[in-house]
PDB file of N, CA and C in Angstrom:
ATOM      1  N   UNK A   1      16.581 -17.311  20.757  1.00  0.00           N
ATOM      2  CA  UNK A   1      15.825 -16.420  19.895  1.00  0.00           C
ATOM      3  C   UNK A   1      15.001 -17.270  18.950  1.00  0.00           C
ATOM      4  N   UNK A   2      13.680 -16.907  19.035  1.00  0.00           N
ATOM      5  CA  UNK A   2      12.500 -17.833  17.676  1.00  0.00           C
ATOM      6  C   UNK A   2      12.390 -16.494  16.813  1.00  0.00           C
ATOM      7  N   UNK A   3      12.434 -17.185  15.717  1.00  0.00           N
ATOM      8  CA  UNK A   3      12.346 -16.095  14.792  1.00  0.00           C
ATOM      9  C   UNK A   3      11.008 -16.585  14.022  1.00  0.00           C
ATOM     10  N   UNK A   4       9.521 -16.090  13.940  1.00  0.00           N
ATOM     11  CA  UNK A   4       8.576 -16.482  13.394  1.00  0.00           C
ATOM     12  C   UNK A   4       8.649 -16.021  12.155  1.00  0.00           C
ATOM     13  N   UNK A   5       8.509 -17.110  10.895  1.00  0.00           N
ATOM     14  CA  UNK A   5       8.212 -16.223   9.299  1.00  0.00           C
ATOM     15  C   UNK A   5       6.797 -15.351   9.182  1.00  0.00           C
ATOM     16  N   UNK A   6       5.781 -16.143   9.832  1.00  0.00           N
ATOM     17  CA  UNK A   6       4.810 -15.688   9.243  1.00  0.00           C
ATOM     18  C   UNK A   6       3.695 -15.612   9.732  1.00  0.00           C
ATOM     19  N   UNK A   7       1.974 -15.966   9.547  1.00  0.00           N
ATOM     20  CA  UNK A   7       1.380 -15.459  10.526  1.00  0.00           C
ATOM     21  C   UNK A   7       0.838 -17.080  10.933  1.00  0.00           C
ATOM     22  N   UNK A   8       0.981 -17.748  12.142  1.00  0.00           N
ATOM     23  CA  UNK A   8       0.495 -19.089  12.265  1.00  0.00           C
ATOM     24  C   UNK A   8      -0.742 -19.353  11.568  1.00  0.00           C
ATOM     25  N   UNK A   9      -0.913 -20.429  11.170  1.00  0.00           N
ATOM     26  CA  UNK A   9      -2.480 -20.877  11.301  1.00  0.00           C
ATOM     27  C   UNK A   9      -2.983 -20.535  10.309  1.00  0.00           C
ATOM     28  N   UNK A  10      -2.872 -19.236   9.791  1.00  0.00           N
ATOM     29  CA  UNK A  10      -3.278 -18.348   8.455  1.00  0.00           C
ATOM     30  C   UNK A  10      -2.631 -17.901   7.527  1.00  0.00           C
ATOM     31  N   UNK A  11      -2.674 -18.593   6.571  1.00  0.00           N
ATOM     32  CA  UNK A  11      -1.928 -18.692   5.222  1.00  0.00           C
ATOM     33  C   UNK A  11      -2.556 -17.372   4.634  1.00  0.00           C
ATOM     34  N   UNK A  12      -3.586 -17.355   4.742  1.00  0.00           N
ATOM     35  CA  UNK A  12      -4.313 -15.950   3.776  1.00  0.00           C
ATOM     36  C   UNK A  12      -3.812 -15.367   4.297  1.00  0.00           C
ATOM     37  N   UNK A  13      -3.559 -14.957   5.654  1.00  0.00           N
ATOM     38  CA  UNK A  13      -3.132 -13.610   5.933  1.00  0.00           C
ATOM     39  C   UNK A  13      -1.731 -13.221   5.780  1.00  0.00           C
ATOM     40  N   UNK A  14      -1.028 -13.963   5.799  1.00  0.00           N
ATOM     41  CA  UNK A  14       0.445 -14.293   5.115  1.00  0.00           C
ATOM     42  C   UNK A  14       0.159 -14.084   3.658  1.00  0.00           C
ATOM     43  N   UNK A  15      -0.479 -14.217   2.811  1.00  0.00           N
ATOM     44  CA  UNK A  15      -0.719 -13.887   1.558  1.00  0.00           C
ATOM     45  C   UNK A  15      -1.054 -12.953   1.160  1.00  0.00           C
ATOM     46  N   UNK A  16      -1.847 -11.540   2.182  1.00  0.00           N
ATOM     47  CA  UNK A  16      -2.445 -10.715   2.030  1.00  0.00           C
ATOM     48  C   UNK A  16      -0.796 -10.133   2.385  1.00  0.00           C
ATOM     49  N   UNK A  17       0.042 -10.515   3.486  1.00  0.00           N
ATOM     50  CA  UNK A  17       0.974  -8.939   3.868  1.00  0.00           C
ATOM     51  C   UNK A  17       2.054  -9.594   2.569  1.00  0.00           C
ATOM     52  N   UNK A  18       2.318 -10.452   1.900  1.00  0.00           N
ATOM     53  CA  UNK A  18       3.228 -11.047   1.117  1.00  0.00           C
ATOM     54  C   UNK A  18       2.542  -9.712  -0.410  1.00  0.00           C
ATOM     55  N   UNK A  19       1.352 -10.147  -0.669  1.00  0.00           N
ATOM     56  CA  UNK A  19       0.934  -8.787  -1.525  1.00  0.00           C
ATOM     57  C   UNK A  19       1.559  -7.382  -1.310  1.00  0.00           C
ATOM     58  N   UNK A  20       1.091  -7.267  -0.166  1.00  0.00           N
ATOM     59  CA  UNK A  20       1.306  -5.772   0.455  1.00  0.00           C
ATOM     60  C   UNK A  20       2.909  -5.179   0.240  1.00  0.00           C
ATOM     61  N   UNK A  21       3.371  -6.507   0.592  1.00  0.00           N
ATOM     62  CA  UNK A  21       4.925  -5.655  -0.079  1.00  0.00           C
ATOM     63  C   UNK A  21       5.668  -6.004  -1.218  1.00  0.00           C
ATOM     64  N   UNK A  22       4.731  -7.060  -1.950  1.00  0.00           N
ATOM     65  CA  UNK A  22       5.540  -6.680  -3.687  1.00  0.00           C
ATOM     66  C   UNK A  22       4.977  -5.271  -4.294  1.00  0.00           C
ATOM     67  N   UNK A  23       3.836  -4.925  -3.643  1.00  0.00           N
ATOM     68  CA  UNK A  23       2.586  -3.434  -3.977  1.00  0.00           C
ATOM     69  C   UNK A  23       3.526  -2.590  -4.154  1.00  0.00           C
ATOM     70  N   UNK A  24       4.323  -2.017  -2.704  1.00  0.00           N
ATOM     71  CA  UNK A  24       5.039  -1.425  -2.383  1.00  0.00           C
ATOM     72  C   UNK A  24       6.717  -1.867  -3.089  1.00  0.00           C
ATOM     73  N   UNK A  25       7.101  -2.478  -3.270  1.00  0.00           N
ATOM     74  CA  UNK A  25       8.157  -2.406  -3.976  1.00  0.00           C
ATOM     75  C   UNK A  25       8.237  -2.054  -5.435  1.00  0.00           C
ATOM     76  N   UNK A  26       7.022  -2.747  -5.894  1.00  0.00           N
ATOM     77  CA  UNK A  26       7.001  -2.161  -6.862  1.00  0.00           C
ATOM     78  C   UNK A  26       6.826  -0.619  -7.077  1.00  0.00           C
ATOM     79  N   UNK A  27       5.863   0.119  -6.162  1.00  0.00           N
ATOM     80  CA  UNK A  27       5.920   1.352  -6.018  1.00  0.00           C
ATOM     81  C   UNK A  27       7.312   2.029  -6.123  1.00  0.00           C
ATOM     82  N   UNK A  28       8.342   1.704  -5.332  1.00  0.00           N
ATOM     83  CA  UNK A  28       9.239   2.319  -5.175  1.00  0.00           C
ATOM     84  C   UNK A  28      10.443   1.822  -6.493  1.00  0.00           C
ATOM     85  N   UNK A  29      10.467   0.767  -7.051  1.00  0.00           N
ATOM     86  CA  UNK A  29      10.869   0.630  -8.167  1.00  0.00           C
ATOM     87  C   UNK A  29      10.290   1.588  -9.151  1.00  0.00           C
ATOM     88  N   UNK A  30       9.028   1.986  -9.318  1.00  0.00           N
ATOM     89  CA  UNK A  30       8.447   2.929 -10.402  1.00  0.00           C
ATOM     90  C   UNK A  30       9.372   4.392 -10.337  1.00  0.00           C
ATOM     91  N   UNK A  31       9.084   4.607  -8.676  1.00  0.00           N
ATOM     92  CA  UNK A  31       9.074   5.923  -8.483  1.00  0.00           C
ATOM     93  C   UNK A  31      11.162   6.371  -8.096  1.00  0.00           C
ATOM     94  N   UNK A  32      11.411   5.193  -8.268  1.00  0.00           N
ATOM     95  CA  UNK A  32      13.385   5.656  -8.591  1.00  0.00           C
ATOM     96  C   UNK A  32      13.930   5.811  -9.728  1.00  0.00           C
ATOM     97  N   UNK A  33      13.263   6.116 -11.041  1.00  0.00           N
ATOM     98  CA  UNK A  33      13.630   6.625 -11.883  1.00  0.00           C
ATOM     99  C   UNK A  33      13.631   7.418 -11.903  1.00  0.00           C
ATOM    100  N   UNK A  34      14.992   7.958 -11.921  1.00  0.00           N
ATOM    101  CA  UNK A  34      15.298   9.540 -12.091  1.00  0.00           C
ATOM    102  C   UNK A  34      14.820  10.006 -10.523  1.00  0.00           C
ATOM    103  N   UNK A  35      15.279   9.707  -9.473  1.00  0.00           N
ATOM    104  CA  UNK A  35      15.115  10.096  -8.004  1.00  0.00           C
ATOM    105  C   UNK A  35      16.076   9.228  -7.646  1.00  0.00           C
ATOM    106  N   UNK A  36      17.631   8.967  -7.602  1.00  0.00           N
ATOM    107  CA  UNK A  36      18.044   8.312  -7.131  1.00  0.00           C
ATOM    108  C   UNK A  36      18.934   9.480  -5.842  1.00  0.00           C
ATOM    109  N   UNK A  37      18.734  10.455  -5.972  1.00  0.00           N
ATOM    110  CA  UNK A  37      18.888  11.804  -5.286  1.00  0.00           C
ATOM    111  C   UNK A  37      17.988  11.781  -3.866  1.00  0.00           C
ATOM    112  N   UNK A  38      17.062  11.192  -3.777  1.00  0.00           N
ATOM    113  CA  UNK A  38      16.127  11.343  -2.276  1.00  0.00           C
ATOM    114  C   UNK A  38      16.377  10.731  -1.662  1.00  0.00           C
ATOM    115  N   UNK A  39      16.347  10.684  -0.209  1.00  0.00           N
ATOM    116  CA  UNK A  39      16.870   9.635   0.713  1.00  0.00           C
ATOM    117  C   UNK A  39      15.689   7.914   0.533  1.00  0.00           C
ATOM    118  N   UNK A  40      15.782   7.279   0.991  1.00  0.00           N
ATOM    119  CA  UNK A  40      15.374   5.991   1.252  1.00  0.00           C
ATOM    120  C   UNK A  40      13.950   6.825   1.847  1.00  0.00           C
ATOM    121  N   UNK A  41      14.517   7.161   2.837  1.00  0.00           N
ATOM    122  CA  UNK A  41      12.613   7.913   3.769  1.00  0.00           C
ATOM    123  C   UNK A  41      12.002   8.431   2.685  1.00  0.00           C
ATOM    124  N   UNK A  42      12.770   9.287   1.983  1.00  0.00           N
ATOM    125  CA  UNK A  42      11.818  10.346   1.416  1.00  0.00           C
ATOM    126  C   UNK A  42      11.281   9.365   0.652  1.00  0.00           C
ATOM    127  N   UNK A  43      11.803   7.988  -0.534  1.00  0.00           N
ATOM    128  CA  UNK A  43      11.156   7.603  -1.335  1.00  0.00           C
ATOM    129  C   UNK A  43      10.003   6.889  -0.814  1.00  0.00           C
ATOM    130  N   UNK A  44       9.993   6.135   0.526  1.00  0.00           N
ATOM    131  CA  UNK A  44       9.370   5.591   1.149  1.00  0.00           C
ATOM    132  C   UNK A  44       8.032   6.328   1.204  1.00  0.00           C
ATOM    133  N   UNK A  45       7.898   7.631   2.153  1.00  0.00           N
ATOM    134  CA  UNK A  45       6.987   8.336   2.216  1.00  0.00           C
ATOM    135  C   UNK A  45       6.303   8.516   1.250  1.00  0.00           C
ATOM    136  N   UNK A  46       6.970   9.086  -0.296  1.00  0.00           N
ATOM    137  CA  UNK A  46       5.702   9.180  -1.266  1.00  0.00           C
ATOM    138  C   UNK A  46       5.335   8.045  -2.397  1.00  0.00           C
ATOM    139  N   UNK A  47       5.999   6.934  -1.483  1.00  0.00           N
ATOM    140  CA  UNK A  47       5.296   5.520  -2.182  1.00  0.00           C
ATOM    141  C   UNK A  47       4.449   5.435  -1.416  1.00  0.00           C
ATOM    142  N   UNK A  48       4.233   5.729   0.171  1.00  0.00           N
ATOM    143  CA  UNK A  48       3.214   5.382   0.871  1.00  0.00           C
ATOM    144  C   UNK A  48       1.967   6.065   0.541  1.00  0.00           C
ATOM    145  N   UNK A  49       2.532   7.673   0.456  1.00  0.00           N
ATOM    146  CA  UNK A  49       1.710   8.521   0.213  1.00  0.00           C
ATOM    147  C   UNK A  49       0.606   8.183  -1.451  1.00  0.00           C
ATOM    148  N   UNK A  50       1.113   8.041  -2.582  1.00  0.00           N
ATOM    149  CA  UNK A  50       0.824   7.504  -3.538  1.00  0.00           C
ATOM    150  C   UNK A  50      -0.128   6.627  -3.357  1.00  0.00           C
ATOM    151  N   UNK A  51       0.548   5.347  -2.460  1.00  0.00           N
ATOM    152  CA  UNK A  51      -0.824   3.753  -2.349  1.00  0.00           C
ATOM    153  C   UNK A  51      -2.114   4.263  -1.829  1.00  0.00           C
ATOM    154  N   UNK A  52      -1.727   5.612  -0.205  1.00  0.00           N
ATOM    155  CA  UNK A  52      -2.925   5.665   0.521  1.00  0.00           C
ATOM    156  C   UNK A  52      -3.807   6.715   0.210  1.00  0.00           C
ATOM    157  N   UNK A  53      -3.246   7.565  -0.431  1.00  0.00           N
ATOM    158  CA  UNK A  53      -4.244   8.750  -1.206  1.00  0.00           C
ATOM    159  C   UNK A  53      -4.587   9.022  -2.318  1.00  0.00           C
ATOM    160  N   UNK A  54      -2.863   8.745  -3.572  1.00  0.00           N
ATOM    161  CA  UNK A  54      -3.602   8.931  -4.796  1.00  0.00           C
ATOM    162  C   UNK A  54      -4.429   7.681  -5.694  1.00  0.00           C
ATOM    163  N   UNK A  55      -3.880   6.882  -4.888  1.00  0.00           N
ATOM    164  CA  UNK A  55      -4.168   5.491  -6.278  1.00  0.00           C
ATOM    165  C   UNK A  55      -5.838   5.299  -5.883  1.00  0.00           C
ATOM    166  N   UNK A  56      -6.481   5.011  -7.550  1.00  0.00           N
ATOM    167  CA  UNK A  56      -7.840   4.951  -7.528  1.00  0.00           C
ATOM    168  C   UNK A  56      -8.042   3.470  -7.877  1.00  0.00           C
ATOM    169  N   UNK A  57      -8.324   2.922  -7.360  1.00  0.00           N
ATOM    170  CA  UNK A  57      -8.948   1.128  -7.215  1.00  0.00           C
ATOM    171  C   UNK A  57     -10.262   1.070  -7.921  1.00  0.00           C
ATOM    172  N   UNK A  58     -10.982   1.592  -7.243  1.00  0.00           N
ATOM    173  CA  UNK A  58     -12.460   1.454  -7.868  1.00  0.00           C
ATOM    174  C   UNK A  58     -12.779   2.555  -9.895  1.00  0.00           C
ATOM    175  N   UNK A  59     -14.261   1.781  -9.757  1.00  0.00           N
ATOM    176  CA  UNK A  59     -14.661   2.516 -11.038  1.00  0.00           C
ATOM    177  C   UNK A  59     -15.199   3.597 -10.710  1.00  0.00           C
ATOM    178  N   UNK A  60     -15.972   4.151  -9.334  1.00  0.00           N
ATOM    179  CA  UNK A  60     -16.317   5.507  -8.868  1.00  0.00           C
ATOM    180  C   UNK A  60     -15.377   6.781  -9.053  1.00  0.00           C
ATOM    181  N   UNK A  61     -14.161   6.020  -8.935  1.00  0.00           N
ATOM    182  CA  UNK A  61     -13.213   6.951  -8.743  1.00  0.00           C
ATOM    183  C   UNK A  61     -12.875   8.164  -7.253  1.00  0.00           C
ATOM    184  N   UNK A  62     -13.469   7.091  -6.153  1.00  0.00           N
ATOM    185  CA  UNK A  62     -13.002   7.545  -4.855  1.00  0.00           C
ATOM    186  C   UNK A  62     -11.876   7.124  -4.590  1.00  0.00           C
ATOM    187  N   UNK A  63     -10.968   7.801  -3.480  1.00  0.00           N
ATOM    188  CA  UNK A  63      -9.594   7.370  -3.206  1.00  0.00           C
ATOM    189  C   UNK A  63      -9.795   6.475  -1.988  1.00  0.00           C
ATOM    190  N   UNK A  64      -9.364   6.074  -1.949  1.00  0.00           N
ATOM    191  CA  UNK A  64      -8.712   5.150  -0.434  1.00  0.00           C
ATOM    192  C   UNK A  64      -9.533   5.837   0.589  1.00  0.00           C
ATOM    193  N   UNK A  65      -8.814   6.983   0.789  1.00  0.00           N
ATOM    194  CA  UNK A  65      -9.261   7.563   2.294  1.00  0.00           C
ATOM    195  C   UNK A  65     -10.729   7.977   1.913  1.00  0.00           C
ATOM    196  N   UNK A  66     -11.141   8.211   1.262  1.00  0.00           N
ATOM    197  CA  UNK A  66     -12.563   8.691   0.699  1.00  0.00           C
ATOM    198  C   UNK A  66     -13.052   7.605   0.888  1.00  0.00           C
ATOM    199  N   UNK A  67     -13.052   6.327   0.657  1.00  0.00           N
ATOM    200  CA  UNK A  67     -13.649   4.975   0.596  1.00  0.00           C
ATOM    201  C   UNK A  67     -13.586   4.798   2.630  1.00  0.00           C
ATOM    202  N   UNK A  68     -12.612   5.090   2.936  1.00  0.00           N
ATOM    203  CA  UNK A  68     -12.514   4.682   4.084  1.00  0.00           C
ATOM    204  C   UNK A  68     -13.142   5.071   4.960  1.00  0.00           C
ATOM    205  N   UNK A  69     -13.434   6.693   4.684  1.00  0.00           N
ATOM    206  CA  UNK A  69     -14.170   7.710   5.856  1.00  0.00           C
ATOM    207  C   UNK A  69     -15.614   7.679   5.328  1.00  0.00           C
ATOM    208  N   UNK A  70     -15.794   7.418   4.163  1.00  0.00           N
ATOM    209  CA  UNK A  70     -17.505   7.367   3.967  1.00  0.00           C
ATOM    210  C   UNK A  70     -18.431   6.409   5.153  1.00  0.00           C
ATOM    211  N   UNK A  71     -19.337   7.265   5.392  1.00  0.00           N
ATOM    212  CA  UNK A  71     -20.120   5.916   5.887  1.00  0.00           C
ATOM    213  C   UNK A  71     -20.528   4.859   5.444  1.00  0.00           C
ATOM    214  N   UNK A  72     -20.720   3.748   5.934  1.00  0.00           N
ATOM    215  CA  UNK A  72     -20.960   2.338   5.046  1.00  0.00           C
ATOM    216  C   UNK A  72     -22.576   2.639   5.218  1.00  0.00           C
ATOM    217  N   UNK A  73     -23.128   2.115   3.483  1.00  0.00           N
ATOM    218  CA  UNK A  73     -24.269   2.283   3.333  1.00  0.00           C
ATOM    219  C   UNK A  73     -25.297   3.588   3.290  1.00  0.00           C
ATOM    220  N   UNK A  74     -24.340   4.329   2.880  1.00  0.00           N
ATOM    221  CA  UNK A  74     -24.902   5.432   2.621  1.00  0.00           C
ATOM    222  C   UNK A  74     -24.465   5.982   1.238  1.00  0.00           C
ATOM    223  N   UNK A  75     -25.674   6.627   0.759  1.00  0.00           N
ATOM    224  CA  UNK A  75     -25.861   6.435  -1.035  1.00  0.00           C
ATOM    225  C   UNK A  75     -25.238   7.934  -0.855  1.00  0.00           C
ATOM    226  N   UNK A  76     -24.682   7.890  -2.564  1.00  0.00           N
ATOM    227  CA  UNK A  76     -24.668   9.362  -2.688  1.00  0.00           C
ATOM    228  C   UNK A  76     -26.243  10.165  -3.430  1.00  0.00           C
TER     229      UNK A  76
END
């Protein structure tokens, strides 16, 4: 059995999924206060749900999926 850590060759990209899940832990650290009652899934789901729909990144104030489905290069 090889057990690979990480992504060969590419450190950034190992740095990008190493982000991706302190994001998410921290999410789910926020969101177990006072929810220690929901299963593991359930908290999972609306940490996911939270990163991919509600959280606003930009100064426009589009969401994620709004950013995602827009066409590129097209003005409002």
């Amino acid at each position: 059995v090889r057990h690979i850590t990480g992504i060969p060759h590419y450190p950034t990209g190992q740095a990008i999924v190493e982000r991706a899940h302190k994001t998410l832990k921290d999410m789910l650290q926020k969101q177990k206060r006072g929810r220690e009652k929901d299963s593991p899934q359930n908290r999972l789901n609306k940490a996911l749900y939270v990163l991919n729909f509600l959280n606003r990144m930009n100064t426009e104030g589009d969401t994620p999926v709004a950013q995602h489905f827009c066409a590129g290069g097209v003005e409002r």
